[in-house]
C-alpha atoms as a PDB file:
ATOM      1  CA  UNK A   1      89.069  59.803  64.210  1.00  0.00           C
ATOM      2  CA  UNK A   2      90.702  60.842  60.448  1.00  0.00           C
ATOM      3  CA  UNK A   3      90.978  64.165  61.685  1.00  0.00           C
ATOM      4  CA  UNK A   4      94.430  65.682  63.654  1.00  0.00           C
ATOM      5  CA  UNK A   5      94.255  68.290  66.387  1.00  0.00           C
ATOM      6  CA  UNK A   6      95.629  70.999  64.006  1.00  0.00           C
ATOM      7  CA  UNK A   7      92.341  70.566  61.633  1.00  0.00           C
ATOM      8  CA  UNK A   8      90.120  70.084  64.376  1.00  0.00           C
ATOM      9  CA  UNK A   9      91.723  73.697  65.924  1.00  0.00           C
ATOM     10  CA  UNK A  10      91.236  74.755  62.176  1.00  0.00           C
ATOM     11  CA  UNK A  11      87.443  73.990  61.787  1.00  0.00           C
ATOM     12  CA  UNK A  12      86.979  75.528  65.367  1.00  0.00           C
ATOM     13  CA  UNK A  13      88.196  78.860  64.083  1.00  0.00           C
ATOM     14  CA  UNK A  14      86.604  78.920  60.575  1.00  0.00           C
ATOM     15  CA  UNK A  15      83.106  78.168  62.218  1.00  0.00           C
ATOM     16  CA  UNK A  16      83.790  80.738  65.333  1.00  0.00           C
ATOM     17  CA  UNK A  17      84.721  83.529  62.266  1.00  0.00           C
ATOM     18  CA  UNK A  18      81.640  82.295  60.279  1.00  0.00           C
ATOM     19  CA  UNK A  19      79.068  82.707  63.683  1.00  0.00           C
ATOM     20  CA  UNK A  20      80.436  86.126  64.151  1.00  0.00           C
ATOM     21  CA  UNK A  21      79.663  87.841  61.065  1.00  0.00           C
ATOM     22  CA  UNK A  22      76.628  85.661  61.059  1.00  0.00           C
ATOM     23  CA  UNK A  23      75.811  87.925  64.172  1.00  0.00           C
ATOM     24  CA  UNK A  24      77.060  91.456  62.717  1.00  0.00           C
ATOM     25  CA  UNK A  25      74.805  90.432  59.698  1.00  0.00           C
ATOM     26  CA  UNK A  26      71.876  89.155  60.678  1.00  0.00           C
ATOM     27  CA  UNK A  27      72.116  89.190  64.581  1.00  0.00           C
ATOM     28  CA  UNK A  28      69.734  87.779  66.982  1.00  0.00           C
ATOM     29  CA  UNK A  29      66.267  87.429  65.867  1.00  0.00           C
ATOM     30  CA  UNK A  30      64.289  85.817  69.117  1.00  0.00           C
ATOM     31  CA  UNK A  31      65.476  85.691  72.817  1.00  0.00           C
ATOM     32  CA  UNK A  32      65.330  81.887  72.943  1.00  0.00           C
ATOM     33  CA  UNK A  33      68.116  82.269  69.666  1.00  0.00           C
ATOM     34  CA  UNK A  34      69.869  84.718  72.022  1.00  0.00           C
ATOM     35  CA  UNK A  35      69.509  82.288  75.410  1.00  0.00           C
ATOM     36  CA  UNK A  36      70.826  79.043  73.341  1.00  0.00           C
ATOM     37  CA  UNK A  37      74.138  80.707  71.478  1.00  0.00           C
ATOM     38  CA  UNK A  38      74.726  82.407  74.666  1.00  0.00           C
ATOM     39  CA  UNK A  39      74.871  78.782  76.149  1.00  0.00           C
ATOM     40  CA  UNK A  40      76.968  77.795  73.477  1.00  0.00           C
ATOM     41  CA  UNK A  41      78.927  80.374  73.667  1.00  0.00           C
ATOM     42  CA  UNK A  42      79.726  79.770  77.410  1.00  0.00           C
ATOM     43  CA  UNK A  43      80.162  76.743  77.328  1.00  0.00           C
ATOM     44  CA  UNK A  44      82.770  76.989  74.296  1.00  0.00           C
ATOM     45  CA  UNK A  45      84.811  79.321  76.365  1.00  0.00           C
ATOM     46  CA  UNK A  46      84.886  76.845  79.304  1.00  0.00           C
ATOM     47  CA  UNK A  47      86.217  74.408  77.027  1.00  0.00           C
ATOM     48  CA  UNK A  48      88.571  76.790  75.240  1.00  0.00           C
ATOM     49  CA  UNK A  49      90.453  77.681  78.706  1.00  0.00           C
ATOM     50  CA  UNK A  50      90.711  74.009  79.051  1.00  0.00           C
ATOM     51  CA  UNK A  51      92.214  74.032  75.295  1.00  0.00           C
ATOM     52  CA  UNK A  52      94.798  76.310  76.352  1.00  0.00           C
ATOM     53  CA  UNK A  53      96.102  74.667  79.662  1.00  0.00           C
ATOM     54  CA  UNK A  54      96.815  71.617  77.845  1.00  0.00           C
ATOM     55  CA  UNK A  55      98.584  72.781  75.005  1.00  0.00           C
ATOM     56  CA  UNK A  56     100.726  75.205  77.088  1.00  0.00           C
ATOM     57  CA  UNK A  57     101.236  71.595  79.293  1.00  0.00           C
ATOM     58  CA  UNK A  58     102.450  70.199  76.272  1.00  0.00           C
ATOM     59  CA  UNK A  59     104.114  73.077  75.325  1.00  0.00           C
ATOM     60  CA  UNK A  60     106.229  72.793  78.441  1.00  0.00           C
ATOM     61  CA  UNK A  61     106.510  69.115  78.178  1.00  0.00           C
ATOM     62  CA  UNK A  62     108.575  69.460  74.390  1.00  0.00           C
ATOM     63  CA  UNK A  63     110.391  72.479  76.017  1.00  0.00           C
ATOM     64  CA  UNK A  64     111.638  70.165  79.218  1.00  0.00           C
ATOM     65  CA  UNK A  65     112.687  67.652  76.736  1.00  0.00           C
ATOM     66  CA  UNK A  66     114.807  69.457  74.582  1.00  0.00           C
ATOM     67  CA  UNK A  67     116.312  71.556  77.541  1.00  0.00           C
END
């Protein structure tokens, strides 16, 4: 893996900014388009509360070491 966290967290955001105004633009053009970013979607923000938790763990972790 050449790639750190930081431009992994990086390329996350620029393609989550580039699906959004791919949606104001052009939105949704079939319900099976709708049905599989939905899915995506969902599943992204299951993955992006788990995203948090461990960088507010590790967060914590630098904090107890320095304290």
């Amino acid at each position: 893996m050449t790639e750190n966290i930081e431009q992994h967290a990086e390329g996350a955001a620029r393609s989550l900014v580039e699906l959004v105004r791919a949606l104001q633009d052009r939105g949704i053009e079939r319900p099976v388009e709708a049905y599989r970013v939905h899915s995506y979607l969902t599943r992204c923000a299951g993955e992006l509360r788990t995203a948090v938790e461990l960088i507010e763990a590790s967060v914590q972790q630098l904090q107890n070491r320095v304290g």
